[in-house]
C-alpha atoms as a PDB file:
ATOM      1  CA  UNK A   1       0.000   0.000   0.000  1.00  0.00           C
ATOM      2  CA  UNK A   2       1.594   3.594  -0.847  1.00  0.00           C
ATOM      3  CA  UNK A   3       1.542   5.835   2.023  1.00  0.00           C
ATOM      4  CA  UNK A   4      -0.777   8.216   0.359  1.00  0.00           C
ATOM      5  CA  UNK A   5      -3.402   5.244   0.299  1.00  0.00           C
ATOM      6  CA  UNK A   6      -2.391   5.056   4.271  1.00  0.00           C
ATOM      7  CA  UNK A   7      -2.432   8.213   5.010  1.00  0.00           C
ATOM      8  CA  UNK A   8      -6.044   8.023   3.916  1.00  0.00           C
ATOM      9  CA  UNK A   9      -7.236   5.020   5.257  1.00  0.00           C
ATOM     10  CA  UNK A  10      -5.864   6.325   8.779  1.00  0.00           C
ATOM     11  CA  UNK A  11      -7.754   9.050   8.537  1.00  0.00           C
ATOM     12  CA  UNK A  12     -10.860   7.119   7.558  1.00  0.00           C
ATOM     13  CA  UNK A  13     -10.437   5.084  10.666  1.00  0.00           C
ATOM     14  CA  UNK A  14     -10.257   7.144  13.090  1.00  0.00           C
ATOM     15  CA  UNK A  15     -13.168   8.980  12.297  1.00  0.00           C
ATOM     16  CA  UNK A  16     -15.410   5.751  12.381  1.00  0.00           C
ATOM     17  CA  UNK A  17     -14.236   5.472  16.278  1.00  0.00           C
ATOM     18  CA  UNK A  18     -15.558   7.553  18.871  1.00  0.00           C
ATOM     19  CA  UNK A  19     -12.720   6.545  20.814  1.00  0.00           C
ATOM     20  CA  UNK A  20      -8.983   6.300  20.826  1.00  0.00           C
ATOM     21  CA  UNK A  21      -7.684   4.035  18.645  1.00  0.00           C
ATOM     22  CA  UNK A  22      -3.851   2.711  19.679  1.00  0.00           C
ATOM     23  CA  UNK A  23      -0.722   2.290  16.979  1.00  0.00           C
ATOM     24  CA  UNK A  24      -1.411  -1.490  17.835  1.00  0.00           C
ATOM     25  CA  UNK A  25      -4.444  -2.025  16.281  1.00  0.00           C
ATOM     26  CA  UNK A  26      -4.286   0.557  13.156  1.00  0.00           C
ATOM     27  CA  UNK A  27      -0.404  -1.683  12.485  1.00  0.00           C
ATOM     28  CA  UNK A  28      -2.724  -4.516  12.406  1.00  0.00           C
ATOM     29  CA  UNK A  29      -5.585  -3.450  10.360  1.00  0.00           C
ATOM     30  CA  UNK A  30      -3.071  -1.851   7.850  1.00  0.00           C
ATOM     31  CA  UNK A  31      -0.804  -4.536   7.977  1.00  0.00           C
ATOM     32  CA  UNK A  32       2.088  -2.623   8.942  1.00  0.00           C
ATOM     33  CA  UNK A  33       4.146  -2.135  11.973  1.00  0.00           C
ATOM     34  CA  UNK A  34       4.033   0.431  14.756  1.00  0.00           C
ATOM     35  CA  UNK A  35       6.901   2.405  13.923  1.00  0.00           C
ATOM     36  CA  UNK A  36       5.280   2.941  10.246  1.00  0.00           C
ATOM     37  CA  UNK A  37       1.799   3.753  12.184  1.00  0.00           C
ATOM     38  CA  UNK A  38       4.081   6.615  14.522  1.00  0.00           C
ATOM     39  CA  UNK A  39       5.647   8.082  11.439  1.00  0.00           C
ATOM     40  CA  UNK A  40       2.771   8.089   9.457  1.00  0.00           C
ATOM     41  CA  UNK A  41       1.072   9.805  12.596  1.00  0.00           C
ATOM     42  CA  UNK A  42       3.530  12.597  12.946  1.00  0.00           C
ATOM     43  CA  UNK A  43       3.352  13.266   8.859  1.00  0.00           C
ATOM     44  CA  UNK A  44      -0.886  13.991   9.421  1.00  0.00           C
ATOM     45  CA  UNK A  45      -0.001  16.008  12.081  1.00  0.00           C
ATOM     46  CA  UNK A  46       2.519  17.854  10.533  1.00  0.00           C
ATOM     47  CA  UNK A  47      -0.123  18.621   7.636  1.00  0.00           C
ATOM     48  CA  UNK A  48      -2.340  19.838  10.329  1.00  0.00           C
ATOM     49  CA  UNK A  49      -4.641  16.949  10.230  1.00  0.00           C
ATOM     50  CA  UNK A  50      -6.726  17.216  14.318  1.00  0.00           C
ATOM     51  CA  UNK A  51      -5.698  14.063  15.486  1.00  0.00           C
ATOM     52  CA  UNK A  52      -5.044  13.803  19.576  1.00  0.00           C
ATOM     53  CA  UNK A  53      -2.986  11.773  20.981  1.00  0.00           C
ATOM     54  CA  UNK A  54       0.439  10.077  21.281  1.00  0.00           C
ATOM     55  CA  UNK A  55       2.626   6.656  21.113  1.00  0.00           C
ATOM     56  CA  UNK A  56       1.521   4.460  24.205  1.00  0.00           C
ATOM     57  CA  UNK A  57      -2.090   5.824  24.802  1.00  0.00           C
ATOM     58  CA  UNK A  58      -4.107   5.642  21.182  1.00  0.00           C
ATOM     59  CA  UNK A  59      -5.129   8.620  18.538  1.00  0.00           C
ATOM     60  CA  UNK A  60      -8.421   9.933  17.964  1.00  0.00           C
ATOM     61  CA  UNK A  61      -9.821  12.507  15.132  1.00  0.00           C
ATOM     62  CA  UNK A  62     -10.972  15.860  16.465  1.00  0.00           C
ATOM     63  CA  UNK A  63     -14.720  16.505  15.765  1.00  0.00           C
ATOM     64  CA  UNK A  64     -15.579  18.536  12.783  1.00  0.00           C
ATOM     65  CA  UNK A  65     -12.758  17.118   9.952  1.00  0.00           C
ATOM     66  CA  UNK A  66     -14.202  15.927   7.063  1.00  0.00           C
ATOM     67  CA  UNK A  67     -13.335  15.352   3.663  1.00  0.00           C
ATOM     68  CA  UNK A  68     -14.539  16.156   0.569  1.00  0.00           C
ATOM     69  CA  UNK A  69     -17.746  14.819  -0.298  1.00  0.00           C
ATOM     70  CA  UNK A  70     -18.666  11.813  -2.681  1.00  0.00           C
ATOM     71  CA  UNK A  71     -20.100  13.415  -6.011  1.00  0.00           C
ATOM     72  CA  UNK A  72     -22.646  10.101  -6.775  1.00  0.00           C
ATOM     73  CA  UNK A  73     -26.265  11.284  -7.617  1.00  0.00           C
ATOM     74  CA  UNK A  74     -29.285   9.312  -5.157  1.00  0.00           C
ATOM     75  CA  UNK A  75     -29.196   6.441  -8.495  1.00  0.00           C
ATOM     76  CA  UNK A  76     -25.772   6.560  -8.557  1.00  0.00           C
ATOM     77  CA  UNK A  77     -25.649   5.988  -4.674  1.00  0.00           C
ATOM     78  CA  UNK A  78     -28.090   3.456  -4.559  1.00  0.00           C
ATOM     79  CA  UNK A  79     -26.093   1.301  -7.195  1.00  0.00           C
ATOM     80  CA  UNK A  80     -23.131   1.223  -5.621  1.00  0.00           C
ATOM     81  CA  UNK A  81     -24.420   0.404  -2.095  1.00  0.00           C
ATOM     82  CA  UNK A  82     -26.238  -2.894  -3.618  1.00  0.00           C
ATOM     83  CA  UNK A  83     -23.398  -3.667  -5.434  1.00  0.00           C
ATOM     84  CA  UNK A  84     -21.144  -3.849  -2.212  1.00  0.00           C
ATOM     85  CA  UNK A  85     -23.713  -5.940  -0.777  1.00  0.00           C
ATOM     86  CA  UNK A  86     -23.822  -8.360  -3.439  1.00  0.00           C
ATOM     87  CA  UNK A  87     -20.169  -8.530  -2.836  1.00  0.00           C
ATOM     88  CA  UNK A  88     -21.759 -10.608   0.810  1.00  0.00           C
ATOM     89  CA  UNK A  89     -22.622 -13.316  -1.625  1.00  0.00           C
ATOM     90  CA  UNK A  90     -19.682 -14.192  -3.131  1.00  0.00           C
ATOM     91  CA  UNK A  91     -17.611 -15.656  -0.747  1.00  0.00           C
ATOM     92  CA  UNK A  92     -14.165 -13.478  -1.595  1.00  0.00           C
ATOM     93  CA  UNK A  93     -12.947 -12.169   1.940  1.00  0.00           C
ATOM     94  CA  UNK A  94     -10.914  -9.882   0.982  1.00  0.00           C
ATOM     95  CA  UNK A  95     -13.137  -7.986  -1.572  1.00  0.00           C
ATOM     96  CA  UNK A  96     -15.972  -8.547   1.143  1.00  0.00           C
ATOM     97  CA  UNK A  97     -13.627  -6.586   3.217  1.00  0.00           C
ATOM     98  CA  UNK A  98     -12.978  -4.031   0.645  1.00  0.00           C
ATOM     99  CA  UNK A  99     -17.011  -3.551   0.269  1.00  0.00           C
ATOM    100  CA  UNK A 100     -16.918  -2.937   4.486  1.00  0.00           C
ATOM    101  CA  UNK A 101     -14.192   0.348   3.987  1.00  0.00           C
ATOM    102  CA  UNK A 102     -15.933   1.345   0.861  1.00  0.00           C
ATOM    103  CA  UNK A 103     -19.620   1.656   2.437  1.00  0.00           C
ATOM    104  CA  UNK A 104     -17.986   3.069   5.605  1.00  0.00           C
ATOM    105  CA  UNK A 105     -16.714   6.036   3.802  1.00  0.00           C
ATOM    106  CA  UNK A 106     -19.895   6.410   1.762  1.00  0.00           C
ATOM    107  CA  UNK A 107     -21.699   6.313   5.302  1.00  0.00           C
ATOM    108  CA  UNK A 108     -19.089   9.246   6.425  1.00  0.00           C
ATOM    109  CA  UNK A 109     -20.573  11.818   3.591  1.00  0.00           C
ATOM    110  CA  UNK A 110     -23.990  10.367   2.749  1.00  0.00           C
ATOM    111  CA  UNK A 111     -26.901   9.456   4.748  1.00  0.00           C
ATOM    112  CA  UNK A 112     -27.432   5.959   5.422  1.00  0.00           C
ATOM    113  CA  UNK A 113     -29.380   3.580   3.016  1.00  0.00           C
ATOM    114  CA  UNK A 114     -30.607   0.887   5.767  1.00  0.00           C
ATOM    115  CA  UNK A 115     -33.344   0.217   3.259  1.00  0.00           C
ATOM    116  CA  UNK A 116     -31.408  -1.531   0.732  1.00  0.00           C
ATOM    117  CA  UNK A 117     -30.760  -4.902   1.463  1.00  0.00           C
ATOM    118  CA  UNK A 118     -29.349  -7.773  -0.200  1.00  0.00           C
ATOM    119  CA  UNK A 119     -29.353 -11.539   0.880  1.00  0.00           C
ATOM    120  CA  UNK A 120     -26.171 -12.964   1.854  1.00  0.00           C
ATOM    121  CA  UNK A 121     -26.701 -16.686   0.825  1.00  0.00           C
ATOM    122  CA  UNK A 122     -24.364 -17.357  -1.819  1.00  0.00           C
ATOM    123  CA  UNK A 123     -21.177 -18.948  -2.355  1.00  0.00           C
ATOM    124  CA  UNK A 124     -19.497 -20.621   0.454  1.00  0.00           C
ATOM    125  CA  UNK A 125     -15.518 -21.044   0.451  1.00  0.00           C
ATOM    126  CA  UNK A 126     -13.055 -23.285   2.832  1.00  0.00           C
ATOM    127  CA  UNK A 127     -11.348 -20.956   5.232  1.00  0.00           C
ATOM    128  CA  UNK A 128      -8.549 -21.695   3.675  1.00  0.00           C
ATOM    129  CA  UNK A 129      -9.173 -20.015   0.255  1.00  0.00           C
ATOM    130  CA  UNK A 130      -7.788 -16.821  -0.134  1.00  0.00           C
ATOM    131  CA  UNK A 131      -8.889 -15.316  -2.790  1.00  0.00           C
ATOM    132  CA  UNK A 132      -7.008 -12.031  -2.865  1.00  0.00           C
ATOM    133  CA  UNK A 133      -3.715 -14.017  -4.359  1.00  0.00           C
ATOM    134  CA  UNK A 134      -6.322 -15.193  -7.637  1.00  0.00           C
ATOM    135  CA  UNK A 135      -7.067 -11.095  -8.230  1.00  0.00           C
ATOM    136  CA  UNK A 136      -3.480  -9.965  -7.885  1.00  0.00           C
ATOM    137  CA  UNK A 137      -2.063 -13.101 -10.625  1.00  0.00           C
ATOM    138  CA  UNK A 138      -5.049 -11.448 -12.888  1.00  0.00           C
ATOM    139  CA  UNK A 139      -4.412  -7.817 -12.454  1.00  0.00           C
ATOM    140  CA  UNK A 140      -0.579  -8.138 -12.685  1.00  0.00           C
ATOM    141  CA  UNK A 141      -0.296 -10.561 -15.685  1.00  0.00           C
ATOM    142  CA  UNK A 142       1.331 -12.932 -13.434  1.00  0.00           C
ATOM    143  CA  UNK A 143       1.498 -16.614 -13.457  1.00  0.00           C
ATOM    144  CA  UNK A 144       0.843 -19.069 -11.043  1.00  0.00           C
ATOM    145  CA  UNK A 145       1.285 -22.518  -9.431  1.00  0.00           C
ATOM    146  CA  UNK A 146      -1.628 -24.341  -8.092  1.00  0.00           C
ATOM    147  CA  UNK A 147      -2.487 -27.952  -7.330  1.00  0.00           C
ATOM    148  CA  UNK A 148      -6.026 -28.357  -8.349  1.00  0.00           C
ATOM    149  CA  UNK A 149      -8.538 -31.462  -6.756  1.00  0.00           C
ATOM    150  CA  UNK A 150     -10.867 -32.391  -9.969  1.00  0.00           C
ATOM    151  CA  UNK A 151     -14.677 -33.675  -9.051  1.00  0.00           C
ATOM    152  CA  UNK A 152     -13.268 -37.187  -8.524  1.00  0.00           C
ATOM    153  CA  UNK A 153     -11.145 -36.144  -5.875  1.00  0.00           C
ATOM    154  CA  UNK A 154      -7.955 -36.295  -8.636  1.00  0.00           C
ATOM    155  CA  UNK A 155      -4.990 -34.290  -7.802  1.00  0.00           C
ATOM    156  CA  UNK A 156      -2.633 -32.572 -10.373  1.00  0.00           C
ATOM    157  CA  UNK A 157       0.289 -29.287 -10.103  1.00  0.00           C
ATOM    158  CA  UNK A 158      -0.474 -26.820 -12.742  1.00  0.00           C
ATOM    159  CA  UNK A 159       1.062 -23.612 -14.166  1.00  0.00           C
ATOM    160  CA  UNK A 160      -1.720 -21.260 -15.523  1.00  0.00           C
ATOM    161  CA  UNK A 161      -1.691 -18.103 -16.810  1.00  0.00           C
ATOM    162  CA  UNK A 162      -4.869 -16.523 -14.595  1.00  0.00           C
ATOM    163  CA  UNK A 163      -7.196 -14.472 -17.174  1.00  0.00           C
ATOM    164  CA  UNK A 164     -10.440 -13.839 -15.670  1.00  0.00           C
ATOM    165  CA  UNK A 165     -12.915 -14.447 -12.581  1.00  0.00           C
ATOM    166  CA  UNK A 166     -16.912 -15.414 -12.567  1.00  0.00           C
ATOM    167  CA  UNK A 167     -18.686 -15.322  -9.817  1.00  0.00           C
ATOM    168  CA  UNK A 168     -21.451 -17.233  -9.881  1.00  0.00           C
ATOM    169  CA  UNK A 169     -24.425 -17.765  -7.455  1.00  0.00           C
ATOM    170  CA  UNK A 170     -23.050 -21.131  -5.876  1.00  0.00           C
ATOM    171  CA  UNK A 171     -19.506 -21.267  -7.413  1.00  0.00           C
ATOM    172  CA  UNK A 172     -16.729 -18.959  -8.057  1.00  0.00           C
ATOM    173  CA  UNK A 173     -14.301 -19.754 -11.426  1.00  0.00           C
ATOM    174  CA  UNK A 174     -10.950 -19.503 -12.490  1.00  0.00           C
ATOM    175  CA  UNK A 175     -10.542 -18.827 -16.195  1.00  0.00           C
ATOM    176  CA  UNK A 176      -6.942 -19.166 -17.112  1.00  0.00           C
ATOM    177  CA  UNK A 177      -4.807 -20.913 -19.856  1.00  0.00           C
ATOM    178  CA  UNK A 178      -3.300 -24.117 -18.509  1.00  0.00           C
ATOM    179  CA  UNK A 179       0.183 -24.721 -19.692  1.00  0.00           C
ATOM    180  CA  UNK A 180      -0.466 -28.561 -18.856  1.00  0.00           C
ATOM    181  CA  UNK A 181      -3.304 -28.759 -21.119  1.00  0.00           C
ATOM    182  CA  UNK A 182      -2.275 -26.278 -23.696  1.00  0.00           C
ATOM    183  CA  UNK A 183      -5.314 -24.571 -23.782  1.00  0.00           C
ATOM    184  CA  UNK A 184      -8.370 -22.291 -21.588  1.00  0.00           C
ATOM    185  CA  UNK A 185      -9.656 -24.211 -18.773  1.00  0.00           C
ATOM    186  CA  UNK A 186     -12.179 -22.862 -15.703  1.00  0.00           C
ATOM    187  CA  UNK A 187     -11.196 -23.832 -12.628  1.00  0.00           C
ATOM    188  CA  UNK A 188     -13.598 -24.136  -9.420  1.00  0.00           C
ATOM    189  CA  UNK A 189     -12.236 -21.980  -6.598  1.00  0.00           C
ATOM    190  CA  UNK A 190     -12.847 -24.070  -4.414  1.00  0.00           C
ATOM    191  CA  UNK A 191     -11.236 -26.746  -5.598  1.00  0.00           C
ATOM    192  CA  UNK A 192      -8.049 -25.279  -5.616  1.00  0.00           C
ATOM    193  CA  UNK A 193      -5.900 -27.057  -2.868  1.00  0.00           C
ATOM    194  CA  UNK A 194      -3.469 -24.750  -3.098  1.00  0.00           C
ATOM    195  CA  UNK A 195      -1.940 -21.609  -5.215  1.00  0.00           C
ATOM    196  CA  UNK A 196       1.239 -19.511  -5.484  1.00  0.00           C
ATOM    197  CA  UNK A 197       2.500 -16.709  -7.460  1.00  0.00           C
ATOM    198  CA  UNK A 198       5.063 -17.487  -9.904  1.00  0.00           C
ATOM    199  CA  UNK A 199       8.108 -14.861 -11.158  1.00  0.00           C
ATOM    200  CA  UNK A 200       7.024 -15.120 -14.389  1.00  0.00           C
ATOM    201  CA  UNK A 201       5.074 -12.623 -15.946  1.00  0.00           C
ATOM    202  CA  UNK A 202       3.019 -12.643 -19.199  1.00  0.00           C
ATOM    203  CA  UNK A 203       0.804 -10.276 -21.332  1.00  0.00           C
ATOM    204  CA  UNK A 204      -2.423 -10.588 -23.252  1.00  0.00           C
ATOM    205  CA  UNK A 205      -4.747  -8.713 -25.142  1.00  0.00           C
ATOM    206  CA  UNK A 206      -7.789  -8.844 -26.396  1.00  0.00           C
ATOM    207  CA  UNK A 207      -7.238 -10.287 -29.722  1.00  0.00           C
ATOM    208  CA  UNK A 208      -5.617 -13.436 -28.174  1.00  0.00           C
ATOM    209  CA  UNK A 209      -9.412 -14.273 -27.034  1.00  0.00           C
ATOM    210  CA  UNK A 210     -10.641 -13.846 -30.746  1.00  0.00           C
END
C-alpha cells in the first residue's frame, strides 16, 4: 500500500471510532508495523490533520474534519451500495472486506441507506481459500502454481496463466490458460488445494481471445 493510500485510510479510521484508537491495532488493520503507524502519525499532524494523541495511549480525530464529499447522484448511490452488498454473496474475503471500507466512507458523507438490502446466501468457500492471491495473478499478468482437486477427488500441479474471474451464485471460477493442457480451462475456486505466485510474468490482449 503507498503511504498516500495510508495516510487516507488512517484518517478514515479514526473517524469511524468515537474513541482512541492505539498504533497497535491501526499496524494490524493496515498490515504494517508500529513504527510505520508513529511516522505516518507525525506526517498527518505535521499537515495539520486534528488528530489527539500520542505513542503508548491511542489517537483519535478531532470533531468537525471531514473530507470532501462523494459526487454520486441518489441512483448513482443506490447502485453502488447494492453492489457492495452483493459482494456478501460471493464468498471473496478480501473484496468482502474491501465492500466494508468502501460503504464506511460512503456512510461518512452520505446518509445511510438501511433500506437496501441484499441476501447474503451465496457462495461458500473453505477458510482456507484466499482469494485475494487469484485477483493480484489477474491484475498483474502474473502466473501461477496451483495444485487443483478435480470432481473425482484427482490431484494434479499446474502452471496457468490466470485471465479472468466469474462469480457465480453457488460457485466462483478460475478462467486461465493451462500450460499442462495447452489450452483455456475454468477452474472451481474451491477446488483449488493450493496456489502460489510465480516470477514469471506474461501479457495478453484482447485479440488473443478472438
Amino acid at each position: 500500500m503507498r503511504k498516500s493510500d495510508r495516510l487516507f485510510e488512517i484518517i478514515q479510521i479514526l473517524r469511524s471510532h468515537n474513541k482512541s484508537v492505539t498504533a497497535e491495532a491501526l499496524a494490524e488493520e493496515l498490515e504494517v508495523s508500529k513504527r510505520t503507524i508513529y511516522r505516518d502519525i507525525q506526517a498527518l499532524q505535521a499537515m495539520r490533520t486534528p488528530i489527539d494523541g500520542e505513542a503508548g495511549v491511542g489517537y483519535m480525530m478531532r470533531s468537525g474534519y471531514d473530507l470532501p464529499a462523494i459526487n454520486f447522484n441518489a441512483n448513482e448511490l443506490e447502485a453502488i451500495v447494492v453492489g457492495l452488498n452483493l459482494l456478501a454473496r460471493t464468498g471473496d474475503k478480501s473484496l468482502q472486506q474491501a465492500a466494508k471500507s468502501v460503504a464506511n466512507k460512503i456512510e461518512s458523507v452520505r446518509e445511510k441507506t438501511d433500506s437496501l438490502m441484499v441476501s447474503d446466501w451465496g457462495v461458500e468457500l473453505p477458510d482456507d481459500v484466499d482469494m485475494e492471491p487469484l485477483r493480484t495473478a489477474i491484475r498483474l499478468d502474473q502466473k501461477m502454481s496451483i495444485r487443483y482437486r478435480d470432481d473425482a477427488g484427482i490431484e494434479s500441479q499446474r502452471s496457468i496463466l490466470p485471465i479472468a474471474m466469474i462469480y457465480y451464485i453457488e460457485v466462483i471460477v478460475l478462467v486461465a490458460w493451462c500450460e499442462l493442457r495447452e489450452d483455456f480451462r475454468h477452474f472451481r475456486v474451491d477446488r483449488i488445494v493450493h496456489s502460489e505466485l510465480l516470477d514469471d510474468y506474461f501479457k495478453c490482449s484482447s485479440s488473443d481471445f478472438i
